[in-house]
Protein backbone atom coordinates (compact mmCIF):
# COMPACT_ATOMS: atom_id res chain seq x y z
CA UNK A 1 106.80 103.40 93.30
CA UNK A 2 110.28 104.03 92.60
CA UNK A 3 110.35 106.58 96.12
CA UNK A 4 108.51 104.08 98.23
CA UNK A 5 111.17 101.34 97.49
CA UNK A 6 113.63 104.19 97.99
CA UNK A 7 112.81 104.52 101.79
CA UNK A 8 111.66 100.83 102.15
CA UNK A 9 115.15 100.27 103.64
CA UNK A 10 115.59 103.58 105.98
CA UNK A 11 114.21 106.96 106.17
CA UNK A 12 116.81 109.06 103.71
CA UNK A 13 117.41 112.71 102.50
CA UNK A 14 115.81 114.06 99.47
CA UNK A 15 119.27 113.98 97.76
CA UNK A 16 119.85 110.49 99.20
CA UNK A 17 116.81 109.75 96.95
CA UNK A 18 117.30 112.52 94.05
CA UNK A 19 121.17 109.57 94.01
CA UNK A 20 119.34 106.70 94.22
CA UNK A 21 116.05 107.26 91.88
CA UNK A 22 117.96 108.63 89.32
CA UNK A 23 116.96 110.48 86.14
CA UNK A 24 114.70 112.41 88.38
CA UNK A 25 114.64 116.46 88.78
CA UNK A 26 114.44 117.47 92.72
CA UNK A 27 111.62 119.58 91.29
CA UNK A 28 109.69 116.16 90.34
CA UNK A 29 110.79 114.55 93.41
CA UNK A 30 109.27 116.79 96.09
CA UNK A 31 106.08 117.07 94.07
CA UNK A 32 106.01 113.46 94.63
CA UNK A 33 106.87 113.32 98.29
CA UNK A 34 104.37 115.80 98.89
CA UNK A 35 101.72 114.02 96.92
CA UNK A 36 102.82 110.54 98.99
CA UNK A 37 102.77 112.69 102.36
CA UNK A 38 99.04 113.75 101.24
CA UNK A 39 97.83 110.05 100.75
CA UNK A 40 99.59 108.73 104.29
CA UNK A 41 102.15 106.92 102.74
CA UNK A 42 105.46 109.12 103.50
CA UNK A 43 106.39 111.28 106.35
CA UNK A 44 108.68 114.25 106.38
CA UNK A 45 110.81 115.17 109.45
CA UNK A 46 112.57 118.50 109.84
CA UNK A 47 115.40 118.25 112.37
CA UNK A 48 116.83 121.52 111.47
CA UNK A 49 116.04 123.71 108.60
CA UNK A 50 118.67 121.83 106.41
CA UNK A 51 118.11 118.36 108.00
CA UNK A 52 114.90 116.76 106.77
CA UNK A 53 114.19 113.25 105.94
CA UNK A 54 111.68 111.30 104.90
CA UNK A 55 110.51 108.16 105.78
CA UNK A 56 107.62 105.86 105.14
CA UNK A 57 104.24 105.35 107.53
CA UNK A 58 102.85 102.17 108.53
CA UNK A 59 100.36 102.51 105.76
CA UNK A 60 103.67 103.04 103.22
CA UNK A 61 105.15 100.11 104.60
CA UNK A 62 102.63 98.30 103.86
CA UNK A 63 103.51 98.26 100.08
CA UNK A 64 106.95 96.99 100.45
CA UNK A 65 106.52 93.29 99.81
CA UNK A 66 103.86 93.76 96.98
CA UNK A 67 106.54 96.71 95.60
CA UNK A 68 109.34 93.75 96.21
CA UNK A 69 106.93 90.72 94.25
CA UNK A 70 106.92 93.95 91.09
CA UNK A 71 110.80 94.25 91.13
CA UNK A 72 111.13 90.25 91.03
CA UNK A 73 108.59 89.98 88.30
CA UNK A 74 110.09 92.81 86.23
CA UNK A 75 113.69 91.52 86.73
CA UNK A 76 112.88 88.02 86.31
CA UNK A 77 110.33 89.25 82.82
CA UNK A 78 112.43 92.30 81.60
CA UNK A 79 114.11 90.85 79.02
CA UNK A 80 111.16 89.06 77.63
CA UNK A 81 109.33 92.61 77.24
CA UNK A 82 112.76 93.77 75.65
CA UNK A 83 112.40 91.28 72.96
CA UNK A 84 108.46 92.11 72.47
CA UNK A 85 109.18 95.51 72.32
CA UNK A 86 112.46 95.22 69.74
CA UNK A 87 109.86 92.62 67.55
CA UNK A 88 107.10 95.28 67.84
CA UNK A 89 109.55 98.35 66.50
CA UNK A 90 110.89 95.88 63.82
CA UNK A 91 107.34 94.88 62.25
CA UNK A 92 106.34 96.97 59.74
């Protein structure tokens, strides 16, 4: 999900995304972008052997706004989960 709303702005460079993700290996990341190209949902274009970027399909960009209504929810919820989980650790 994270990769999808990583090109849901503009197609971008696998470091451009390895920066932006964060916390994820390059190793990770291409097994990802492969697996996304495989299910339709990201494209891979190879200007020159060291110029490739990805960008998403019409069928990725089709999960944008339902990826967008999951970021609101989880930034408008986080905290209450926060507090579940800290009660949850606390109980004994």
């Amino acid at each position: 999900m994270l990769v999808l709303f990583g090109l849901s702005q503009q197609p971008r460079r696998h470091g451009e995304l390895v920066d932006l993700i964060g916390g994820i290996s390059r190793k990770v990341l291409t097994q990802t972008l492969r697996r996304l190209q495989q299910y339709g949902l990201v494209e891979r274009h190879a200007e020159a052997p060291r110029r490739v970027e990805y960008s998403l399909t019409d069928l990725g960009r089709t999960l944008v706004e339902p990826i967008e209504v999951l970021t609101n929810w989880a930034r408008d919820h986080g905290g209450a989960i926060a507090d579940f989980q800290e009660a949850a650790e606390a109980a004994p």
